[in-house]
Protein backbone atom coordinates (compact mmCIF):
# COMPACT_ATOMS: atom_id res chain seq x y z
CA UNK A 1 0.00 0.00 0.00
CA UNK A 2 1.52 3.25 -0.93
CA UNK A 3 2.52 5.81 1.66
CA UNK A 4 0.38 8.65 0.71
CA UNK A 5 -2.95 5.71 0.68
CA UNK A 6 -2.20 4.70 3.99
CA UNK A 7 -2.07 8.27 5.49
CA UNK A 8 -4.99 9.13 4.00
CA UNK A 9 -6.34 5.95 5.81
CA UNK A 10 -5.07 7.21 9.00
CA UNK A 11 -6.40 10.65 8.69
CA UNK A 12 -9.83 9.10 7.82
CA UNK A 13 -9.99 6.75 10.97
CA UNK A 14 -8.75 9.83 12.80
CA UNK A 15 -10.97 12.16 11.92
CA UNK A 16 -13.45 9.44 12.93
CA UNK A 17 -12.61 8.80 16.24
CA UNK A 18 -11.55 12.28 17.34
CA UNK A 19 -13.90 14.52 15.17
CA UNK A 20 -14.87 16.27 18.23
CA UNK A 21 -11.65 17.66 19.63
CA UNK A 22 -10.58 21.23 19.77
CA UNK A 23 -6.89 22.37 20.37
CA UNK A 24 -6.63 26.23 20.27
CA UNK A 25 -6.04 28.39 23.13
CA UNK A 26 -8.08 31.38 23.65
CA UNK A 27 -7.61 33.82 26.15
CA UNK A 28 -10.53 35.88 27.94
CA UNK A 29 -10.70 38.47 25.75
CA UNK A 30 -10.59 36.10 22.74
CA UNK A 31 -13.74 34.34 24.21
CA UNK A 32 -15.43 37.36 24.06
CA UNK A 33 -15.18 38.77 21.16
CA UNK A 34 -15.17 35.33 19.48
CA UNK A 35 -12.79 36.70 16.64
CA UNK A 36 -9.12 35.61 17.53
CA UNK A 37 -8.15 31.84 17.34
CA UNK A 38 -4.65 30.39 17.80
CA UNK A 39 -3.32 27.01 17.17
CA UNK A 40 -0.15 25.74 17.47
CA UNK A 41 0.97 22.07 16.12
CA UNK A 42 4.73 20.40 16.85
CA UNK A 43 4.69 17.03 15.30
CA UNK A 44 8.14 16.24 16.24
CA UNK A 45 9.09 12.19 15.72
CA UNK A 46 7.69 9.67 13.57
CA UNK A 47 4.56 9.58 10.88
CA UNK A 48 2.61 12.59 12.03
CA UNK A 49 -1.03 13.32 10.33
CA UNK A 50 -2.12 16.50 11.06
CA UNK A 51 -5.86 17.92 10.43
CA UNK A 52 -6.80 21.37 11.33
CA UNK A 53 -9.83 23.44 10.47
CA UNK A 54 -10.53 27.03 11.57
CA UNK A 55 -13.47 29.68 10.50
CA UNK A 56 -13.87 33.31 11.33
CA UNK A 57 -11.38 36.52 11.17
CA UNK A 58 -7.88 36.63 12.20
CA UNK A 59 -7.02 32.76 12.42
CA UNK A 60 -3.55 32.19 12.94
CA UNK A 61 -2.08 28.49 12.56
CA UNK A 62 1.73 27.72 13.41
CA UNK A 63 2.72 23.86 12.09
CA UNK A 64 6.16 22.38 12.79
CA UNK A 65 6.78 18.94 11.47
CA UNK A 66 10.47 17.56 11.89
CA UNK A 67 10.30 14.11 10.66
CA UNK A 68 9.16 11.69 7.88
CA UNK A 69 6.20 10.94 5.68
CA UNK A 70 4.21 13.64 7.17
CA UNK A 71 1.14 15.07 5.90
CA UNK A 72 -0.76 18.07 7.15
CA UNK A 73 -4.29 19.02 5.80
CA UNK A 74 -4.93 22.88 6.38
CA UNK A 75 -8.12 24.64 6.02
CA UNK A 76 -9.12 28.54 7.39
CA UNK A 77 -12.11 30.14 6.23
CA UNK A 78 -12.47 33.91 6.87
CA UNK A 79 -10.47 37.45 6.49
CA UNK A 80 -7.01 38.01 8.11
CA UNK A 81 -6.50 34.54 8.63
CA UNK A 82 -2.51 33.76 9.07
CA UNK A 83 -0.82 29.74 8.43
CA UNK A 84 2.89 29.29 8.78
CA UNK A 85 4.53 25.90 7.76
CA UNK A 86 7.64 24.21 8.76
CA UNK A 87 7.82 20.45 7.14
CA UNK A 88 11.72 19.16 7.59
CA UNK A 89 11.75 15.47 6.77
CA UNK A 90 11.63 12.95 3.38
CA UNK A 91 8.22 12.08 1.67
CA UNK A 92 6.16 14.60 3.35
CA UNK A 93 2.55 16.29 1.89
CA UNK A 94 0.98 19.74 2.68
CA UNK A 95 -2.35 20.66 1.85
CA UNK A 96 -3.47 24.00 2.37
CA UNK A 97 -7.20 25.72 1.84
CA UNK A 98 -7.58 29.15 2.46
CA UNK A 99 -11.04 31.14 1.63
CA UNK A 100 -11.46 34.63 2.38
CA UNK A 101 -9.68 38.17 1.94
CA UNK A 102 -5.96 39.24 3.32
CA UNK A 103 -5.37 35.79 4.24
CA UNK A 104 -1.19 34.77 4.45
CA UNK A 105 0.80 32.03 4.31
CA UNK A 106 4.51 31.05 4.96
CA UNK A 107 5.65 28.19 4.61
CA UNK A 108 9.55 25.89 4.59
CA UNK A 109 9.68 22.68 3.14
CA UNK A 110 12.81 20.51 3.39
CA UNK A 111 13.77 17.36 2.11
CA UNK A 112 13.29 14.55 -0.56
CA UNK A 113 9.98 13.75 -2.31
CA UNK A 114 7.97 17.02 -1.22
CA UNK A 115 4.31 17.49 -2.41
CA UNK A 116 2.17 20.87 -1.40
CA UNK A 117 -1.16 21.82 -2.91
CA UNK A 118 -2.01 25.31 -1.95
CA UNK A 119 -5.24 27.40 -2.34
CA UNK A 120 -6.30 30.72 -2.04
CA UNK A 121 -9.86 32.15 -3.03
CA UNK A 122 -10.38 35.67 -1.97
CA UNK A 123 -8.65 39.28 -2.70
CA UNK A 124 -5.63 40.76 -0.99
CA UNK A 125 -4.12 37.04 -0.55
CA UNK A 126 -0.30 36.11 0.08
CA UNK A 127 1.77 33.01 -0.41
CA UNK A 128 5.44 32.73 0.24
CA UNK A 129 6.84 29.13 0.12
CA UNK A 130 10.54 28.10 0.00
CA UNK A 131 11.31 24.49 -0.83
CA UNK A 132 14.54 22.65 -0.40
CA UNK A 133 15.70 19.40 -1.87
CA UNK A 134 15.00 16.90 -4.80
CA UNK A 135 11.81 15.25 -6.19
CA UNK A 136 9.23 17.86 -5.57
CA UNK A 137 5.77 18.61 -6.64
CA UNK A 138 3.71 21.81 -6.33
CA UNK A 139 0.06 22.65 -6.94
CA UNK A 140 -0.65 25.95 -6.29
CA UNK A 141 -4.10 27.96 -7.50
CA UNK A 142 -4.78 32.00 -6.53
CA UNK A 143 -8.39 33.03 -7.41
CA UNK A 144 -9.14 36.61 -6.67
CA UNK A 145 -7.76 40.04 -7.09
CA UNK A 146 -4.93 41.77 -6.24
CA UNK A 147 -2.84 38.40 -4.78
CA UNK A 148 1.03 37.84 -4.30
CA UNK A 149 2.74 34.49 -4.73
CA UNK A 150 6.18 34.05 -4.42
CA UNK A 151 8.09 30.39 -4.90
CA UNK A 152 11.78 29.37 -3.94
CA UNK A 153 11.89 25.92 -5.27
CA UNK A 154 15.73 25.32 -4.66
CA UNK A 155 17.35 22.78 -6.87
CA UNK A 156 15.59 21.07 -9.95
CA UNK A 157 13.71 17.79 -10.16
CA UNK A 158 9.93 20.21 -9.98
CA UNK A 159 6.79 19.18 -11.29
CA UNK A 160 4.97 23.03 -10.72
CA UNK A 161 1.11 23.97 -11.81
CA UNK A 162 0.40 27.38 -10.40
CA UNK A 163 -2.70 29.31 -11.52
CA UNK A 164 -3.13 32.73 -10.61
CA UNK A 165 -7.50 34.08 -11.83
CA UNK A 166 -7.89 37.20 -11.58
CA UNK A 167 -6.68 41.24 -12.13
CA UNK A 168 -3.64 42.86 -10.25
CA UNK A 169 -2.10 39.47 -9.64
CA UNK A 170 1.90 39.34 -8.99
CA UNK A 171 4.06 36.14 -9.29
CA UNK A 172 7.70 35.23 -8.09
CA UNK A 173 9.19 31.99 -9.10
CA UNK A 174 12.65 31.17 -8.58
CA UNK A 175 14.09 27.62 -9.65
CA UNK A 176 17.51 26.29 -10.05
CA UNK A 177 19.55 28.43 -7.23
């Protein structure tokens, strides 16, 4: 069974057995006004899946995955909404969903046999993503106005779609360096 298949597995039966838990940290004036959420995932040894979901304004996720065969499924719906990435580690996957306006993300791959499928739907959106090693794969679609990508891919051995839809769009690729 390939590696990707069985983490998939994994996820599902995760997702099934601990659909109802909530990690984020909110602090008293967070609960309040019900518009700030935090989360913060280390996944620091062995096969880490990692599934987080978060909806309103001003989301901010922080994942940190030193290891490999790692995957990580993000999703944030909502304006202002902030993820940044670390994946260090060899045959590692990061999926990324962002809907809304003046969302951000940042993210640091490293390693062998990288794959990251990122999207953005909204205005005013950012993506910076730098990417070290060999044997890497991107998917990356911006649907909107006015958004910024910018791509450090590192060494050769890239299989890259991006799509950019929309007016005012700006795009950044460096390969090869």
């Amino acid at each position: 069974m390939s590696v990707i298949i069985r983490k998939y597995l994994w996820l599902a039966l995760f997702v099934f057995c601990f659909g109802n838990l909530v990690g984020q940290n909110y602090n008293v004036e967070d609960q309040i006004l019900n518009q700030l959420n935090y989360g913060a995932v280390d996944a620091i040894n062995a096969e880490n899946v990692v599934l987080a979901m978060q909806s309103g304004d001003r989301n901010e996720l922080i994942l940190n995955q030193f290891s490999r065969e790692q995957l990580a499924i993000i999703q944030q719906v909502g304006m202002g909404n902030l993820i940044k990435a670390i994946q260090k580690g060899d045959l590692n996957l990061l999926e990324i969903l962002q809907s809304g306006d003046r969302n951000s993300i940042e993210s640091l791959l490293q390693g062998k046999n990288i794959s990251t499928s990122v999207h953005q739907n909204g205005d005013n959106n950012s993506l910076q993503q730098e990417v070290i090693g060999n044997n890497k794969s991107f998917e990356i679609t911006q649907a909107g106005n006015d958004n910024q990508l910018q791509i450090d891919s590192g060494l050769a051995n890239n299989g890259m779609i991006v799509t950019q839809v929309g007016t005012g769009m700006n795009v950044i690729i460096k390969s090869g360096l």
